[in-house]
Protein backbone atom coordinates (compact mmCIF):
# COMPACT_ATOMS: atom_id res chain seq x y z
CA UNK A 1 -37.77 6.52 59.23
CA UNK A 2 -41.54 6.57 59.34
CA UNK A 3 -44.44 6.83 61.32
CA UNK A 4 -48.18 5.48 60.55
CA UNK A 5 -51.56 5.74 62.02
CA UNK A 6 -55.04 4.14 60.76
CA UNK A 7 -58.02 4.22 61.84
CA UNK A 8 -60.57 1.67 60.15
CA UNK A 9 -64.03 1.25 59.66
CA UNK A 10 -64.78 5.08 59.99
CA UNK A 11 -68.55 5.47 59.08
CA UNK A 12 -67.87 8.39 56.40
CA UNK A 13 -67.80 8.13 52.69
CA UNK A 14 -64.18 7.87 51.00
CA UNK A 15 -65.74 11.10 48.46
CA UNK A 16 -66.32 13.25 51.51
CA UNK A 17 -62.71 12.52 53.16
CA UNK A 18 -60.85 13.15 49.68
CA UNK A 19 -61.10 16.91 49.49
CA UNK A 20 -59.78 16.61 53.43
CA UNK A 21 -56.81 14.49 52.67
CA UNK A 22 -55.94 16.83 49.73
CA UNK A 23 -55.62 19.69 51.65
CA UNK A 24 -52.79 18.26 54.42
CA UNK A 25 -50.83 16.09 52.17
CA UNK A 26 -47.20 17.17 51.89
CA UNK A 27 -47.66 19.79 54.87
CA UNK A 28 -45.62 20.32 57.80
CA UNK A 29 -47.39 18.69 60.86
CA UNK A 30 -47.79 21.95 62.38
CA UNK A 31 -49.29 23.75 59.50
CA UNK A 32 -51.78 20.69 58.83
CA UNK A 33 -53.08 20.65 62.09
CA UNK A 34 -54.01 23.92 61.96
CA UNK A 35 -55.35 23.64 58.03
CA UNK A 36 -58.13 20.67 59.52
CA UNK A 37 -58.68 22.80 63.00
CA UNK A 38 -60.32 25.44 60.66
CA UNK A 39 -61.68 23.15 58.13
CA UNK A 40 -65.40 22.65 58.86
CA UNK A 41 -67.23 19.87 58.80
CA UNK A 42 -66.74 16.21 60.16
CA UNK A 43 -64.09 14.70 57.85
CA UNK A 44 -61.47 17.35 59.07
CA UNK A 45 -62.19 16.09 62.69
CA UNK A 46 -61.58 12.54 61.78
CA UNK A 47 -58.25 13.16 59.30
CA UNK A 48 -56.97 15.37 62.65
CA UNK A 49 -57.36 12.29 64.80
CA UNK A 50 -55.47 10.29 62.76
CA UNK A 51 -52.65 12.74 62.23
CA UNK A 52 -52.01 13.02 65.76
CA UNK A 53 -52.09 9.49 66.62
CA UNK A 54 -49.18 9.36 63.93
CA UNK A 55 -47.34 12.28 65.61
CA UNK A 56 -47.25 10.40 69.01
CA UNK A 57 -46.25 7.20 67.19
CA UNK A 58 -43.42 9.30 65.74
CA UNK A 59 -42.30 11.15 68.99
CA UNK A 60 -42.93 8.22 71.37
CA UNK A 61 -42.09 4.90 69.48
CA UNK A 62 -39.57 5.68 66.63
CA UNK A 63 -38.07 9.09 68.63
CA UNK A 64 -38.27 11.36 65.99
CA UNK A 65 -38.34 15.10 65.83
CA UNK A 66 -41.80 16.24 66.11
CA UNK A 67 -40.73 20.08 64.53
CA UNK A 68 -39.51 18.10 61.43
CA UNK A 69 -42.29 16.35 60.53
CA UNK A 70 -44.32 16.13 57.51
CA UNK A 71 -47.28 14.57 56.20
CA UNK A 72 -45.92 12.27 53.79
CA UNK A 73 -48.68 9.75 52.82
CA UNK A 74 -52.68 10.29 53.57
CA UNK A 75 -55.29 8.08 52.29
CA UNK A 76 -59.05 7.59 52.72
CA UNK A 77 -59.88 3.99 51.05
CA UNK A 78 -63.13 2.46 50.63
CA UNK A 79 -63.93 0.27 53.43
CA UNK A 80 -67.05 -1.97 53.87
CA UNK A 81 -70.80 -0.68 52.88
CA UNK A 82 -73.92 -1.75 54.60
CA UNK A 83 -76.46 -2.38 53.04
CA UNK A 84 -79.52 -1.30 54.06
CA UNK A 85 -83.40 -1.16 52.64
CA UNK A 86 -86.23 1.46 52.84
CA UNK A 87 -89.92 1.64 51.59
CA UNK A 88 -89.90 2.46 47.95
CA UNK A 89 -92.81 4.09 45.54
CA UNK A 90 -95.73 1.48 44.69
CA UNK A 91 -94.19 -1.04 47.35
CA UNK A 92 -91.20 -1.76 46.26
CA UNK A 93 -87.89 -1.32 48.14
CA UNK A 94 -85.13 0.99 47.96
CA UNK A 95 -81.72 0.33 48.32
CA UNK A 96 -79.57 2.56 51.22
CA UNK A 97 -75.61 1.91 50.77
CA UNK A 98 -73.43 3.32 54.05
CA UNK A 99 -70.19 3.32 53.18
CA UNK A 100 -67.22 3.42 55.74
CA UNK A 101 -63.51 4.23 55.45
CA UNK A 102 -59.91 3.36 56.28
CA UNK A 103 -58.20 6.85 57.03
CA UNK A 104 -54.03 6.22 56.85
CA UNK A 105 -51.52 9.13 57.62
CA UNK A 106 -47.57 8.45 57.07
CA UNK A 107 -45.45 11.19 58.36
CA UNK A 108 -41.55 11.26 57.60
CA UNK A 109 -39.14 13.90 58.65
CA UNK A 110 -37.36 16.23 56.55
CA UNK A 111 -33.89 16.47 56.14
């Protein structure tokens, strides 16, 4: 039995969210809530978002143990860039790219 969580279109690079996603994968829940609580910076706020969402899916929809959890899966894919332009040197235009994510936690329990 599993639980899942995703939040799409998140306006943060899939390179900033790695190193976040690396940190909690394989944790207990309680241990990687508490890894991205003291994690600075924005990514850690997002990835803890998403991990919670999955641990009320767990405890609410599939009735699982929430003290037996773990993070099983977590994923930060590329989602859609815009595409956006800004004055250049000599008149010409420069290109900016903002890139957005799709942040996925799994959590399973442990046997």
């Amino acid at each position: 039995m599993e639980a899942k969580a995703v939040a799409k279109y998140v306006r943060m690079s899939p390179i900033k969210l790695g190193p976040v996603t690396d940190l909690v994968r394989g944790k207990d829940l309680n241990e990687a809530l508490t890894i991205l609580k003291f994690t600075p910076g924005k990514g850690s706020v997002l990835v803890e978002k998403v991990v919670k969402s999955a641990a009320a899916n767990a405890e609410n929809n599939h009735s699982m143990n929430v003290d037996k959890l773990y993070v099983a899966e977590v994923y930060a894919h590329q989602g859609p860039t815009l595409k956006r332009w800004r004055a250049g040197a000599q008149g010409r235009a420069s290109i900016i790219l903002k890139r957005s994510s799709h942040i996925g936690v799994t959590l399973k329990e442990r046997d």
